[in-house]
N, C-alpha and C. Protein backbone atom coordinates (compact mmCIF):
# COMPACT_ATOMS: atom_id res chain seq x y z
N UNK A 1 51.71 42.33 17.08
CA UNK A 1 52.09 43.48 16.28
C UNK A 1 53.62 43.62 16.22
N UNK A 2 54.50 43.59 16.99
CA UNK A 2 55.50 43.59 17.10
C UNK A 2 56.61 42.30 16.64
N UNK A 3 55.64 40.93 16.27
CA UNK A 3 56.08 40.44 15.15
C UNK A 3 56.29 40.69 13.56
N UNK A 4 55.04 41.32 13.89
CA UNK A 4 54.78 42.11 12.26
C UNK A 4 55.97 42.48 12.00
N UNK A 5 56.82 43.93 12.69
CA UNK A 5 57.89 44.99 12.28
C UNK A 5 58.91 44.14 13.38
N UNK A 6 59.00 42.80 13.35
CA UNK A 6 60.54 42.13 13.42
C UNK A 6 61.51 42.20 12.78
N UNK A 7 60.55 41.70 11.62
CA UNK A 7 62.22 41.44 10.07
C UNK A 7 62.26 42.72 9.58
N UNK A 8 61.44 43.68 9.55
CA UNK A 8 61.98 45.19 9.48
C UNK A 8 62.60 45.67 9.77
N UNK A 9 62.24 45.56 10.76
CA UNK A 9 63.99 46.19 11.83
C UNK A 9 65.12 45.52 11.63
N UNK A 10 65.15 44.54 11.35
CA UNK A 10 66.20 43.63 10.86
C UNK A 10 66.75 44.34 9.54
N UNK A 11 66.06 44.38 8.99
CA UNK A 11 66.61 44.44 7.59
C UNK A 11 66.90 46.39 7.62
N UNK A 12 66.39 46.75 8.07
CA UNK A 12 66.83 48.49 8.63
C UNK A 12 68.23 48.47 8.96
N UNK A 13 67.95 47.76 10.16
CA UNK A 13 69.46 47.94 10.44
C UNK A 13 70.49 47.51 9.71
N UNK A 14 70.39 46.48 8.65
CA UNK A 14 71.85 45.47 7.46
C UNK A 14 71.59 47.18 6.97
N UNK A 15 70.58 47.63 6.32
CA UNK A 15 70.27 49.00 5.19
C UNK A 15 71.39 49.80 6.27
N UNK A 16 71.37 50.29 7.43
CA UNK A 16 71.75 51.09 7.73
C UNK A 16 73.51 51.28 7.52
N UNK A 17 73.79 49.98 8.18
CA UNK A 17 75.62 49.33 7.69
C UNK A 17 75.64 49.51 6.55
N UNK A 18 75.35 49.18 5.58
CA UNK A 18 75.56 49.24 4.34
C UNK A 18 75.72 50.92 3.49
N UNK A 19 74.78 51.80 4.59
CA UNK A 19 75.18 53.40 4.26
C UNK A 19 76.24 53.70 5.24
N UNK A 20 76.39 53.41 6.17
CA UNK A 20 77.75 53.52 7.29
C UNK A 20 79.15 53.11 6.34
N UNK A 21 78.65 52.02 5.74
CA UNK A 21 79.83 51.72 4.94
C UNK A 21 80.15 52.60 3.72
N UNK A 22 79.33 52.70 3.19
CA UNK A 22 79.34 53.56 1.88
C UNK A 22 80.22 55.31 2.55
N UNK A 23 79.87 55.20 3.35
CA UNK A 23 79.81 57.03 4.01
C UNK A 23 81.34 56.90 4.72
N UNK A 24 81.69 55.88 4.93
CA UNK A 24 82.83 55.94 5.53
C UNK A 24 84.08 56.10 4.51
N UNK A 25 83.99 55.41 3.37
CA UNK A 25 84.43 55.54 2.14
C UNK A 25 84.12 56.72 0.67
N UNK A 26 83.44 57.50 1.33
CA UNK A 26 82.87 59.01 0.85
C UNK A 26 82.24 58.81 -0.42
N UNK A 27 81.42 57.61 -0.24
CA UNK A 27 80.34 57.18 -1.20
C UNK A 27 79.03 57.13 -1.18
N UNK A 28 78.65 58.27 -0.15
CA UNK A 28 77.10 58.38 0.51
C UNK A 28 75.61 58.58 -0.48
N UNK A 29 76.40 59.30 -1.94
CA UNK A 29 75.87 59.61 -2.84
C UNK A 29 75.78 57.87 -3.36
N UNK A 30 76.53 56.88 -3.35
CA UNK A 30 75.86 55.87 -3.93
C UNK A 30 74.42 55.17 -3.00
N UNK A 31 74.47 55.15 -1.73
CA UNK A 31 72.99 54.95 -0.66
C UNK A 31 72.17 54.64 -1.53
N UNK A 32 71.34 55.48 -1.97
CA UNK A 32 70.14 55.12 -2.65
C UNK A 32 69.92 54.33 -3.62
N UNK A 33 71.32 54.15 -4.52
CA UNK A 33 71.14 53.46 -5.51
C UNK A 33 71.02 51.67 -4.65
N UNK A 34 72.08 51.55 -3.81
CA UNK A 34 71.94 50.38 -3.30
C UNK A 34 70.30 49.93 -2.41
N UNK A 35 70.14 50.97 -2.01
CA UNK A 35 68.53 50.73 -1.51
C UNK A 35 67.93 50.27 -2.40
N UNK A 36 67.49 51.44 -3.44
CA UNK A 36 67.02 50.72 -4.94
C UNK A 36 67.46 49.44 -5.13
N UNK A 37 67.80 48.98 -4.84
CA UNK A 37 68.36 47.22 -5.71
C UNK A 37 68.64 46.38 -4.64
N UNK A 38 67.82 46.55 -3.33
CA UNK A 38 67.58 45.80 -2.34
C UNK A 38 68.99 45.14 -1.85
N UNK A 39 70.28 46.00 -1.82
CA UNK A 39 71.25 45.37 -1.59
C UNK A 39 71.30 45.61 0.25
N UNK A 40 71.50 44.48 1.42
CA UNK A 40 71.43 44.77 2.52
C UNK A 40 73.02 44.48 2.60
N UNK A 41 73.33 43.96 3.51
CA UNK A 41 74.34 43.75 4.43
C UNK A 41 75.05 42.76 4.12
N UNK A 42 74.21 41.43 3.77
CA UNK A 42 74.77 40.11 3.13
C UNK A 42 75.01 40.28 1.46
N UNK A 43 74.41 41.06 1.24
CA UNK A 43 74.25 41.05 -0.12
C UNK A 43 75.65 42.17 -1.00
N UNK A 44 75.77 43.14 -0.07
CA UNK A 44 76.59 43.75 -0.69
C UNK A 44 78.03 43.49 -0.14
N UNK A 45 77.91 42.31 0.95
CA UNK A 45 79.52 41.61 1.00
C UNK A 45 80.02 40.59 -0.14
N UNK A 46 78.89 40.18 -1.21
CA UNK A 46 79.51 39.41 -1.97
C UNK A 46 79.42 40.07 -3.41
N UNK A 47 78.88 41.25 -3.31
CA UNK A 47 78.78 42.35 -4.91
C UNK A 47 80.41 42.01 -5.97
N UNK A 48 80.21 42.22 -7.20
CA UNK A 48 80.91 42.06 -7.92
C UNK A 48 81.16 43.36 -8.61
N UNK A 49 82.46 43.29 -9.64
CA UNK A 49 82.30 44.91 -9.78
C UNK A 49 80.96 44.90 -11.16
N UNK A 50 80.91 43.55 -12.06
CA UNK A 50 79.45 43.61 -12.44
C UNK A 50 78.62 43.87 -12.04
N UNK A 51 78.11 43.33 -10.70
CA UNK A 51 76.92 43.63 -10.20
C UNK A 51 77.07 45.76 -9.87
N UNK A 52 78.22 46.27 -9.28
CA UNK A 52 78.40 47.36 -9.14
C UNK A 52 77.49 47.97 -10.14
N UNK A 53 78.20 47.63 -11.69
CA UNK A 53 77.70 48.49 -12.86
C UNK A 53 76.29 48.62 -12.97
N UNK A 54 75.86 46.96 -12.80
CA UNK A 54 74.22 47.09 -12.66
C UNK A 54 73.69 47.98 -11.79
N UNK A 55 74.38 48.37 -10.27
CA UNK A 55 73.53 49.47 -9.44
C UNK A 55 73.56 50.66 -9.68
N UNK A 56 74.77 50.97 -10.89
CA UNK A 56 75.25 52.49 -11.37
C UNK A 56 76.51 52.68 -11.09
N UNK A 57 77.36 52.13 -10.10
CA UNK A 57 78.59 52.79 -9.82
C UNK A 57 79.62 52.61 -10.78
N UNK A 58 79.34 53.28 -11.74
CA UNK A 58 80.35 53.81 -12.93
C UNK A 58 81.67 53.35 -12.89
N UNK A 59 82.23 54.78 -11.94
CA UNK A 59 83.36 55.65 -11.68
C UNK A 59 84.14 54.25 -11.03
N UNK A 60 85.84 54.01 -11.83
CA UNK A 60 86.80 53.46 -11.73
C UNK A 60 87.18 53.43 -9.78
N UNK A 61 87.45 54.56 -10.12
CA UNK A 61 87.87 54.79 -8.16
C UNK A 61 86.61 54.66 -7.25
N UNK A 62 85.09 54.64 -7.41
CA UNK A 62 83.89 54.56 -6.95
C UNK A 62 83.93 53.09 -6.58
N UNK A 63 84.42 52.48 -7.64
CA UNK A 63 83.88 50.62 -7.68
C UNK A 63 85.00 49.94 -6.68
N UNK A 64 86.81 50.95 -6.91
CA UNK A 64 87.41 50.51 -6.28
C UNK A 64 87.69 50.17 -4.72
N UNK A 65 86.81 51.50 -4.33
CA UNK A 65 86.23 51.85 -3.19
C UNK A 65 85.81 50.83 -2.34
N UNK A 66 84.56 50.43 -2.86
CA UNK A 66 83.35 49.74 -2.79
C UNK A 66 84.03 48.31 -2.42
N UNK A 67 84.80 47.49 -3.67
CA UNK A 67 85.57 46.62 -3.10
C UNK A 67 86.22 46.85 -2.50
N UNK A 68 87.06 47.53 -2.32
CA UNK A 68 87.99 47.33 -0.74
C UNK A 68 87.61 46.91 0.33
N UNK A 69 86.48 48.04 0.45
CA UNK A 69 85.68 48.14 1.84
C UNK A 69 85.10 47.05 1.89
N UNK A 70 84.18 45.73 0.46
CA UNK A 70 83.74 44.59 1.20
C UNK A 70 85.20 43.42 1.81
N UNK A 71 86.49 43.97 1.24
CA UNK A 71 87.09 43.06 1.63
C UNK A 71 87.72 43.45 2.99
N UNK A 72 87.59 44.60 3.64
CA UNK A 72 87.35 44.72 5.47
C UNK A 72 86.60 44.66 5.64
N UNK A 73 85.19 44.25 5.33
CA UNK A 73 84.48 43.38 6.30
C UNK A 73 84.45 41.89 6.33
């Protein structure tokens, strides 16, 4: 059973960094959208500001954000 909810927890925790990150950069309101679109941990270190638009993040200073922060990590 506890193989079962392995890669869950795995993938919980990339989900969780990925709102740590967002929240640290006062983008907590974007969270869900990135949930929605299965973006984890690996995935949203290589986002583009295209791909951004595809998850919703509009806003000029929102996207700018967003990149910065993947380029400290």
């Amino acid at each position: 059973m506890a193989a079962l909810f392995a890669g869950a927890e795995k993938t919980f925790h990339k989900d969780v960094k990925v709102g740590e990150i967002l929240a640290k950069y006062g983008l907590e309101d974007y969270a869900q959208d990135f949930t929605k679109h299965e973006i984890d941990y690996e995935t949203f270190l290589d986002l583009t500001e295209k791909d951004l638009n595809e998850i919703g993040v509009r806003a000029v200073g929102a996207k700018k954000k967003v990149l910065k922060s993947i380029q400290k990590e």
